[in-house]
C-alpha atoms as a PDB file:
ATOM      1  CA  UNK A   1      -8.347  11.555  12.635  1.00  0.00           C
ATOM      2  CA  UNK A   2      -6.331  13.533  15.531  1.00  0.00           C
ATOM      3  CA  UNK A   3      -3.237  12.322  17.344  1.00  0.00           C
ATOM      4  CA  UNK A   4      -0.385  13.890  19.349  1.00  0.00           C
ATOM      5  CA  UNK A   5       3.199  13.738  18.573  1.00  0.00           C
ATOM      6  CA  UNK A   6       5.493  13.584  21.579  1.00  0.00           C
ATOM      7  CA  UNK A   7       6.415  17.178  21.538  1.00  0.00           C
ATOM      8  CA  UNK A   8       3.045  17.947  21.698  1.00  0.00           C
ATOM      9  CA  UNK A   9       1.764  18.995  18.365  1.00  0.00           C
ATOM     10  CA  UNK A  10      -1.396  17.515  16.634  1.00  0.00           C
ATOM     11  CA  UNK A  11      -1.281  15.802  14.149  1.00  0.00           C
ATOM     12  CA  UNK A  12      -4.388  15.844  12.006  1.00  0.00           C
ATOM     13  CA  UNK A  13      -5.766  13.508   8.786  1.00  0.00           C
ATOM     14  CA  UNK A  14      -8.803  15.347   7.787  1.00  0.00           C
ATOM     15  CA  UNK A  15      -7.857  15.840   3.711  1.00  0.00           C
ATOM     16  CA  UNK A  16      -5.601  14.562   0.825  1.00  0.00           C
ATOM     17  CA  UNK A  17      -2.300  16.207   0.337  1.00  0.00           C
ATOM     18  CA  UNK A  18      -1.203  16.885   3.548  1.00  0.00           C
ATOM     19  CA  UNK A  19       2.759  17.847   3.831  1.00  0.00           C
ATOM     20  CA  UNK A  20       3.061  15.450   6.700  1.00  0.00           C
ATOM     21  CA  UNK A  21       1.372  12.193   5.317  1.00  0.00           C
ATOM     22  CA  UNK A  22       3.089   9.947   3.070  1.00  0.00           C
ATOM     23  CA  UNK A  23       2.247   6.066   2.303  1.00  0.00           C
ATOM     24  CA  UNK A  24       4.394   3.379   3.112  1.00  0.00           C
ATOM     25  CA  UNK A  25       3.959   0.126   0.416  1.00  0.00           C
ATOM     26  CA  UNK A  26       5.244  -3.210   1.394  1.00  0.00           C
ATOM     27  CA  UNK A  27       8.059  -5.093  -0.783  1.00  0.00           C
ATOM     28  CA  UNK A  28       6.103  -8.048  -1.049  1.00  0.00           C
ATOM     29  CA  UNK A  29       3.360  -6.067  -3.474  1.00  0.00           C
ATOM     30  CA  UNK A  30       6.088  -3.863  -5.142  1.00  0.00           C
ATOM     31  CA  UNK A  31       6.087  -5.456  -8.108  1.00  0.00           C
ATOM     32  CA  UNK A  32       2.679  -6.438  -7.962  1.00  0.00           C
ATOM     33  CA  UNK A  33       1.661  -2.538  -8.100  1.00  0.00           C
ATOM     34  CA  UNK A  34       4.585  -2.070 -10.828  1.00  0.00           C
ATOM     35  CA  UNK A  35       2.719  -5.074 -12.936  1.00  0.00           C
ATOM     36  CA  UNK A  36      -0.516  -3.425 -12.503  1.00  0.00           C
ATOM     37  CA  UNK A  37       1.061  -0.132 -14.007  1.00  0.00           C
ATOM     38  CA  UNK A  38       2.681  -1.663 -17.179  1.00  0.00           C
ATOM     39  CA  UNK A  39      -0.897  -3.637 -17.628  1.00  0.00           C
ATOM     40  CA  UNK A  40      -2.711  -0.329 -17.343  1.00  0.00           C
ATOM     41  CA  UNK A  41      -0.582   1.346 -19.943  1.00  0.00           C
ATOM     42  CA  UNK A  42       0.168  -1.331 -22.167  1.00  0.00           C
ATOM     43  CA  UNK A  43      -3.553  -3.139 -22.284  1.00  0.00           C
ATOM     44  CA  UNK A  44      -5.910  -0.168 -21.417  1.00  0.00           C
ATOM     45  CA  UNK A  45      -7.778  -0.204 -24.891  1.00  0.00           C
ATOM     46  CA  UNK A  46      -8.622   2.759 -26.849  1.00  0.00           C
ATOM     47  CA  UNK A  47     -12.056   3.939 -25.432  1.00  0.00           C
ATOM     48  CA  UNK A  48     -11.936   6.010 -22.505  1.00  0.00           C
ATOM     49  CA  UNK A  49     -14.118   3.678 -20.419  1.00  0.00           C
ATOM     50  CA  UNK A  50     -11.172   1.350 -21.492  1.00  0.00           C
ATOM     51  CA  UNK A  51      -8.213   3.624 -19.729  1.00  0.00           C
ATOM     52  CA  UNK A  52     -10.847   4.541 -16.763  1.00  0.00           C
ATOM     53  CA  UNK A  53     -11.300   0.493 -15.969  1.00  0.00           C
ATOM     54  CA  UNK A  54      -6.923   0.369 -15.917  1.00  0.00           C
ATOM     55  CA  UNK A  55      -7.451   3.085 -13.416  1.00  0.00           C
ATOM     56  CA  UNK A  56      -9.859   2.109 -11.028  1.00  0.00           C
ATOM     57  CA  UNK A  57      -8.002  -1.300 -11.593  1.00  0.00           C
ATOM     58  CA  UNK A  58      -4.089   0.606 -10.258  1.00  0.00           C
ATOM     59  CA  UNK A  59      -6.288   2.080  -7.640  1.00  0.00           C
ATOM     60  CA  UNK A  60      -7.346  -1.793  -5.997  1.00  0.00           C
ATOM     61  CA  UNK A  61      -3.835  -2.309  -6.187  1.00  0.00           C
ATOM     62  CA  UNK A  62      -2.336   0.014  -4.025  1.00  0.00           C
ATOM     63  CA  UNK A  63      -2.700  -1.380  -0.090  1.00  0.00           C
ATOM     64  CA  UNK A  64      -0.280   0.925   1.498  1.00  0.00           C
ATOM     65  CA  UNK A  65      -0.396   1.996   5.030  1.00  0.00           C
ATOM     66  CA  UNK A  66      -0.399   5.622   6.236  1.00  0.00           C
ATOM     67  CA  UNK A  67       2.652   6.938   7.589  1.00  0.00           C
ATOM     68  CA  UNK A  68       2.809  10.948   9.545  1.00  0.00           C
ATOM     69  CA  UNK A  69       5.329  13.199  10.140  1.00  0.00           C
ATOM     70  CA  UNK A  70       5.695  15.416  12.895  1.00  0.00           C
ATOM     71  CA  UNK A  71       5.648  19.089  11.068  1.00  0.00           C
ATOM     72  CA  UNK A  72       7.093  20.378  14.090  1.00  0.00           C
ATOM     73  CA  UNK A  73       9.898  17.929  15.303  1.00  0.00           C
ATOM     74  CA  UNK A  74      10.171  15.843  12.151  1.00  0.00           C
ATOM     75  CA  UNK A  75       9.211  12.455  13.778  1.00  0.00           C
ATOM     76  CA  UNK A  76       7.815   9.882  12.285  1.00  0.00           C
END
């Protein structure tokens, strides 16, 4: 994905870790997500197909929405 701030620099989503991308997670599935977590640690069972299942399971829960930053100008 490519898009333009308004100063004119692009802005592009084409790998994991960028500096400017961060996630932004509703308060309505806050504690949801935090639920998940303490489940994950506290239930995962000792076999590593156990701890992997937690994982994938944290993984469904997260539903947040992209947010950029403007490397340039700082805007969000």
């Amino acid at each position: 994905m490519y898009f333009q701030c308004n100063c004119g620099d692009g802005i592009h989503d084409i790998t994991d870790t960028r500096a400017g991308k961060a996630h932004l997670f509703s308060d309505r599935k806050w504690n949801a997500f935090w639920d998940a977590i303490d489940a994950a640690i506290e239930h995962s069972g000792p076999k590593l197909a156990d701890k992997e299942r937690a994982c994938m399971e944290l993984r469904r829960q997260w539903h947040g929405r992209a947010l950029y930053c403007c490397l340039t100008c700082g805007r969000l």
